[in-house]
N, C-alpha and C. Protein backbone atom coordinates (compact mmCIF):
# COMPACT_ATOMS: atom_id res chain seq x y z
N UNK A 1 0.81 -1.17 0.00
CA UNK A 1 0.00 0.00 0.00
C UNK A 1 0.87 1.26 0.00
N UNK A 2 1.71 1.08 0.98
CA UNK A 2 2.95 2.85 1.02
C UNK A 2 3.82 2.07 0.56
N UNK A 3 4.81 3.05 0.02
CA UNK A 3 5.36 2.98 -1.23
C UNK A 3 7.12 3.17 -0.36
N UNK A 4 7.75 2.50 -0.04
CA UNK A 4 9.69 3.18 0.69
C UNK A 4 10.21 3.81 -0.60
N UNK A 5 10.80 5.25 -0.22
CA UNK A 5 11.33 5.46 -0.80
C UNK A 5 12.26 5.20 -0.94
N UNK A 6 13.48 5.45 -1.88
CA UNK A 6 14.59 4.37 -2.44
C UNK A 6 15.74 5.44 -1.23
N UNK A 7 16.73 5.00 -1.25
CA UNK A 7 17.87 5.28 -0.29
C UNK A 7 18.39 6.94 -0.39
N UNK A 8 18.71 6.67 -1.81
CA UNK A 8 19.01 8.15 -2.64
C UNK A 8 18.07 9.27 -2.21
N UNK A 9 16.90 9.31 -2.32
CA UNK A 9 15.60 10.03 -2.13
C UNK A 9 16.03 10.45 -0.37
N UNK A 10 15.93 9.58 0.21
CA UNK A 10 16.15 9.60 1.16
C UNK A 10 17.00 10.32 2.20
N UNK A 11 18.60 10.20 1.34
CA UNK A 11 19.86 11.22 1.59
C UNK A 11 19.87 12.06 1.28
N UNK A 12 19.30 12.57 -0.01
CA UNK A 12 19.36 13.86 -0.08
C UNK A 12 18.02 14.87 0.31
N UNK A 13 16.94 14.13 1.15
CA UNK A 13 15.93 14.63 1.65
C UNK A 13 16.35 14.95 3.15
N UNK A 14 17.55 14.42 3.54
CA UNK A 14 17.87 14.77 4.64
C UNK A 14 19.12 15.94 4.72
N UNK A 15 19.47 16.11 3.65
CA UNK A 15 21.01 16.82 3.08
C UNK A 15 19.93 18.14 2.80
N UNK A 16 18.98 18.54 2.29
CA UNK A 16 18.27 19.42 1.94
C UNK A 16 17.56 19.63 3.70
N UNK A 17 16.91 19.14 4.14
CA UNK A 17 16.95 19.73 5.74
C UNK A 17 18.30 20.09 7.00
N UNK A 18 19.24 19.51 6.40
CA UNK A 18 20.39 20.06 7.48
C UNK A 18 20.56 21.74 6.12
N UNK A 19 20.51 21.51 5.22
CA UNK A 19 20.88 22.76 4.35
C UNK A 19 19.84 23.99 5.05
N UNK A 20 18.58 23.53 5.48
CA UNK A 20 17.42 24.32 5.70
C UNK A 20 17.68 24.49 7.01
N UNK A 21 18.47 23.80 7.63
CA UNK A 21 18.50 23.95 9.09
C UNK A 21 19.68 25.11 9.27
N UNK A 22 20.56 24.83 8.76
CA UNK A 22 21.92 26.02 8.64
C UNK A 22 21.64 26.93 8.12
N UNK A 23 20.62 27.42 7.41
CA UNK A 23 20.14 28.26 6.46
C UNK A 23 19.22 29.47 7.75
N UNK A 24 18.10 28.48 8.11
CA UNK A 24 17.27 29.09 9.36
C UNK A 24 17.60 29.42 10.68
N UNK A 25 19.60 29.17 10.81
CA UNK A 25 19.53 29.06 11.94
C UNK A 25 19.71 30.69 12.36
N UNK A 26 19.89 31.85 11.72
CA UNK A 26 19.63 33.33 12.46
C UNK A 26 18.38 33.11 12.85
N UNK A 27 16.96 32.87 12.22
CA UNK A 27 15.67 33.08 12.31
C UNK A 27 15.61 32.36 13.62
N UNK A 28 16.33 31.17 14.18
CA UNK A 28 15.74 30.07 15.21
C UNK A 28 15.78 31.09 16.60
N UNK A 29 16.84 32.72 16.70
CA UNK A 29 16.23 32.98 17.72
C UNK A 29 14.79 32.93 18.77
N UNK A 30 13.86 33.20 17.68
CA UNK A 30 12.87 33.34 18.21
C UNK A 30 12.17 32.22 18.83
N UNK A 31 11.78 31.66 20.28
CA UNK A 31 11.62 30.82 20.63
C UNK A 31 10.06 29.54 19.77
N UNK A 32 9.23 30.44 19.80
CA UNK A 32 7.93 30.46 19.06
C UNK A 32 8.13 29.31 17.43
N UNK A 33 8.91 30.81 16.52
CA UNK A 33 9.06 30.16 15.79
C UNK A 33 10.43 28.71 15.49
N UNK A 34 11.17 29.42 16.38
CA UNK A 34 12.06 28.03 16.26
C UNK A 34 11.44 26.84 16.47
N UNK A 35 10.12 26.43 17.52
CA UNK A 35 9.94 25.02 17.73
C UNK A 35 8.88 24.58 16.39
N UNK A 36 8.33 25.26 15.63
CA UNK A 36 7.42 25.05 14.75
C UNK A 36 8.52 24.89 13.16
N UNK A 37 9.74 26.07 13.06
CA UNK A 37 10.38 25.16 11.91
C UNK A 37 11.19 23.98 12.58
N UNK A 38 11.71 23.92 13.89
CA UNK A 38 12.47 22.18 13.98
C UNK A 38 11.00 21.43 13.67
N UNK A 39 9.88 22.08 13.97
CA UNK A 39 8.83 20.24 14.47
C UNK A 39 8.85 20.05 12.78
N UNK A 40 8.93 21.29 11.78
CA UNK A 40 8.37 20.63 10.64
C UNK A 40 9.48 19.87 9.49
N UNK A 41 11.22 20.56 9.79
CA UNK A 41 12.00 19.87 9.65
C UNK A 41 12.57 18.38 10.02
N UNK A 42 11.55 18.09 11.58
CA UNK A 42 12.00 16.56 12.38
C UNK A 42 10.89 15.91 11.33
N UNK A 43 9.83 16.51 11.17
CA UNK A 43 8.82 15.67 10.32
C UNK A 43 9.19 15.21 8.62
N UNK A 44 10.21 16.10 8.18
CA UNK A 44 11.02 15.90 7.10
C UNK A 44 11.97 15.05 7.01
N UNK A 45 12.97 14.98 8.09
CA UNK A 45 13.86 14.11 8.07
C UNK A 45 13.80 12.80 8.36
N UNK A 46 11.83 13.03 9.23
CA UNK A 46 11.94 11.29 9.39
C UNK A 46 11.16 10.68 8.29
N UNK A 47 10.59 11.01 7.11
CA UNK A 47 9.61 10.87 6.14
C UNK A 47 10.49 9.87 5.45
N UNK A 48 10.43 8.39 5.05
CA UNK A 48 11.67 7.73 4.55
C UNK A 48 10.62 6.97 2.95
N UNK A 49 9.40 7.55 3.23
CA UNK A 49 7.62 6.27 2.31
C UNK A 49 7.07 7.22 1.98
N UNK A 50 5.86 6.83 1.50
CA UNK A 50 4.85 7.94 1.24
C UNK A 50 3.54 7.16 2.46
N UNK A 51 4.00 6.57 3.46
CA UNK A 51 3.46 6.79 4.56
C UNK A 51 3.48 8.05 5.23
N UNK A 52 2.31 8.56 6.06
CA UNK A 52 2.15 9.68 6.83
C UNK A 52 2.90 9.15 8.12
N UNK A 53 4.42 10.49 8.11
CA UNK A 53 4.85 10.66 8.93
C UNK A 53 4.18 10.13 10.67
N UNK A 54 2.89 10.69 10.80
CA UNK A 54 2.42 10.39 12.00
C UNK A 54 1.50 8.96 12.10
N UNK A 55 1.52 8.34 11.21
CA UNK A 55 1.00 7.00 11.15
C UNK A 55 2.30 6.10 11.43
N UNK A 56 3.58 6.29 10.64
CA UNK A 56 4.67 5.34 11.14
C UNK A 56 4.96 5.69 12.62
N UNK A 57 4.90 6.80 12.85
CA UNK A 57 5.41 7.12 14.45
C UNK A 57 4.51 6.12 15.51
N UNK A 58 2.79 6.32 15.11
CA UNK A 58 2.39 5.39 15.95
C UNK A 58 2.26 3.88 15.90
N UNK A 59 2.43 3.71 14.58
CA UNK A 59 2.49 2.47 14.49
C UNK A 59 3.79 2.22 14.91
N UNK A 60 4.52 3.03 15.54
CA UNK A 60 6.26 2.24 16.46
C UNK A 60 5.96 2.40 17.08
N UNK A 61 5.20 3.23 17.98
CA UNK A 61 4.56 3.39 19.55
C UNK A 61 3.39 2.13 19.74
N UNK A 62 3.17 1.71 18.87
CA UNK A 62 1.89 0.57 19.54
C UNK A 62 2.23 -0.17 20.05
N UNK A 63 3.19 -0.60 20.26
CA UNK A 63 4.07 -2.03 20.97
C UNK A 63 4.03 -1.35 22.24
N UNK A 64 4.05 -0.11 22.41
CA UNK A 64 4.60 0.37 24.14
C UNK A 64 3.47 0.60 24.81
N UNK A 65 2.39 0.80 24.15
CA UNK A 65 1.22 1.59 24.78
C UNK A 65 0.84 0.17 25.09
């Protein structure tokens, strides 16, 4: 049904968020907005499918709950 993306896709989807992260980091003073671009960059870097980010997260949390 979801689709992994291939490895490549992958590295440079994470090479393009550390770029965005070094890029944003004057802006991260601000407390506010700093936690809203890390939450949407952590949501980038963990995206590996065209599964929804917050569906793999809980489906790794179901074992604990």
């Amino acid at each position: 049904m979801y689709k992994p993306f291939d490895k490549t896709r992958v590295v440079l989807r994470r090479c393009v968020v550390v770029v965005a992260g070094i890029t944003c980091l004057p802006t991260l003073i601000a407390p506010s907005l700093a936690s809203r671009i890390y939450s949407h960059l952590h949501q980038v870097w963990l995206k590996d499918s065209t599964k929804p980010v917050w569906l793999a997260e809980s489906e790794k949390a179901g074992g604990y709950l």
